[in-house]
Protein backbone atom coordinates (compact mmCIF):
# COMPACT_ATOMS: atom_id res chain seq x y z
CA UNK A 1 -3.71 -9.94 -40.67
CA UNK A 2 -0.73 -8.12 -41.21
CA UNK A 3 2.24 -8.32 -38.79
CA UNK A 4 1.51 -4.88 -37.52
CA UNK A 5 -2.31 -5.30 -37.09
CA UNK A 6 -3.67 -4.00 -33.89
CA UNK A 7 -4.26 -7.38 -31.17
CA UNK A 8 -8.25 -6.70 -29.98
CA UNK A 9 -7.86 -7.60 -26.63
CA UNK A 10 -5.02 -6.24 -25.97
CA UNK A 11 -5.80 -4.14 -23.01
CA UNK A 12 -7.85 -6.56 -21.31
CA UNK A 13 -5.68 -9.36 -21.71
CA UNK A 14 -3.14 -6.90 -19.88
CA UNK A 15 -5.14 -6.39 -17.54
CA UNK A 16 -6.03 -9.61 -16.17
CA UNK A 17 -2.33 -10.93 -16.63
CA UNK A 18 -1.10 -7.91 -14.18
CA UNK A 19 -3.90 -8.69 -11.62
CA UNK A 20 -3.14 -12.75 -11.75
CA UNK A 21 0.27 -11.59 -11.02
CA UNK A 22 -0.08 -9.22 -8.29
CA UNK A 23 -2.28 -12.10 -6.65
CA UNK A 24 0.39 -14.06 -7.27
CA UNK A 25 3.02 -12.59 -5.62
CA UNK A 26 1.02 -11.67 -2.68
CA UNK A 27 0.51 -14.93 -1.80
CA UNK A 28 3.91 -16.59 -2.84
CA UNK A 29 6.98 -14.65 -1.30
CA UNK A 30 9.67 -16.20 -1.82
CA UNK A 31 11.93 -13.65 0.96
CA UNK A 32 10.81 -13.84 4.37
CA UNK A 33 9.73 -10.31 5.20
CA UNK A 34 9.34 -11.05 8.58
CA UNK A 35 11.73 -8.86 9.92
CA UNK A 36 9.82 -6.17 8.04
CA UNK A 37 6.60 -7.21 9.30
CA UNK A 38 7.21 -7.84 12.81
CA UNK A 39 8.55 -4.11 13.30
CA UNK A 40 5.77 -2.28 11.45
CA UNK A 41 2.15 -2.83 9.73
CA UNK A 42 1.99 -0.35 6.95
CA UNK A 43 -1.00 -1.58 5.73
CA UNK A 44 -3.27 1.03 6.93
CA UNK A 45 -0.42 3.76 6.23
CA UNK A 46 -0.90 2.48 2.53
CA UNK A 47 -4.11 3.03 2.52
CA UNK A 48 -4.38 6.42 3.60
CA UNK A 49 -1.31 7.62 2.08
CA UNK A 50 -1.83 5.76 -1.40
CA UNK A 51 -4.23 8.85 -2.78
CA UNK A 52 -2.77 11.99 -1.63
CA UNK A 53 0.67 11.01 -3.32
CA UNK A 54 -1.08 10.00 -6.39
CA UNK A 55 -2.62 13.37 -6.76
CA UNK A 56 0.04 15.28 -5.72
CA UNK A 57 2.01 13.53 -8.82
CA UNK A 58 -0.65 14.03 -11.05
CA UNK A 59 -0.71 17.53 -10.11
CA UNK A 60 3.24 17.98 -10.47
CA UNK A 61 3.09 15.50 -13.88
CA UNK A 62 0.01 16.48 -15.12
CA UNK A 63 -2.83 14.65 -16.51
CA UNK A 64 -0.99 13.18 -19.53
CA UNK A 65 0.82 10.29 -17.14
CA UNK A 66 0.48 6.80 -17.55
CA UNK A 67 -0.98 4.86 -15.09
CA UNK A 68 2.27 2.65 -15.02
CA UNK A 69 4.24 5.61 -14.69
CA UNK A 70 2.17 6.46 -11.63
CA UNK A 71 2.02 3.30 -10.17
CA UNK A 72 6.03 3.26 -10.66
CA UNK A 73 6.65 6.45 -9.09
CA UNK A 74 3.77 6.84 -6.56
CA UNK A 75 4.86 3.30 -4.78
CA UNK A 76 7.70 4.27 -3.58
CA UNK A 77 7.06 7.56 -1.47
CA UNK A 78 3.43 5.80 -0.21
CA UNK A 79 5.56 3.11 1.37
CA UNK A 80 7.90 5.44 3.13
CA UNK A 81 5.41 7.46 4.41
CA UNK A 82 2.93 4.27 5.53
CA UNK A 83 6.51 2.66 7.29
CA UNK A 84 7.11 6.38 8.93
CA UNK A 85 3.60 6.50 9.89
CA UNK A 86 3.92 3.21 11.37
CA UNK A 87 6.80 3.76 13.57
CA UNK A 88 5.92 7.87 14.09
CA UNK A 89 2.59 7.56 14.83
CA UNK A 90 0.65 4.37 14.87
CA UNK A 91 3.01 2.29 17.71
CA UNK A 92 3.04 5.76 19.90
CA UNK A 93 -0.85 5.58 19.93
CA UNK A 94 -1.43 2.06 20.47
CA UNK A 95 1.73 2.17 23.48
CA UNK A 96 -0.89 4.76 25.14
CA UNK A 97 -3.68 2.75 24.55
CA UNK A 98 -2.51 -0.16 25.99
CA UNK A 99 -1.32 2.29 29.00
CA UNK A 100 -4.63 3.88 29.32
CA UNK A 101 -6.60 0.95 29.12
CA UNK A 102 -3.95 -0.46 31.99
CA UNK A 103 -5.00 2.12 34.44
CA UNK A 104 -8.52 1.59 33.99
CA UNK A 105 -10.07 -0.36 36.59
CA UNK A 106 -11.95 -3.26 36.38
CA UNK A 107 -15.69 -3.27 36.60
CA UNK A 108 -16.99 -3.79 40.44
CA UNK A 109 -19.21 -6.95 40.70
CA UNK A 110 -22.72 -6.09 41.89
């Protein structure tokens, strides 16, 4: 094999060396993010916010990007908008749950 021949597995050995690692850092953090975490949960935000800004780049990029170059720059705006959605709308809500379900009374006894 010459020194520019092709490596087979290229792509999957990629790809199983970038999901080890993104296991691995979810589960070591070395920063405490609690001050993050204790102010707002953008994990559902994340979720629902995760696809529309991918497309919307793809649209803007078009089909031709990378999907590191996606991952690089759709990140960034999903977590804004999951933190703002946290803080905007999410704590709002469940603030009037919690009020609503307050001013409910409690069941008679028969």
């Amino acid at each position: 094999m010459g020194a520019n021949a092709p490596f087979p597995f290229k792509d999957t050995v990629l790809m199983i060396s970038f999901s080890y690692i993104v296991m691995l850092l979810a589960v070591w953090t070395p920063v405490r993010l609690s001050f993050v975490s204790s102010r707002a949960d953008i994990s559902y935000g994340t979720y629902l916010y995760a696809f529309p800004v991918q497309q919307t780049i793809v649209a803007v990029a078009g089909v031709g990007i990378t999907a590191t170059h996606l991952t690089l720059l759709a990140v960034p705006p999903t977590l804004l908008f999951a933190w703002l959605s946290s803080i905007l709308i999410e704590q709002p809500a469940l603030r009037l749950k919690k009020m609503s379900i307050a001013r409910i009374p409690a069941a008679q006894e028969v």
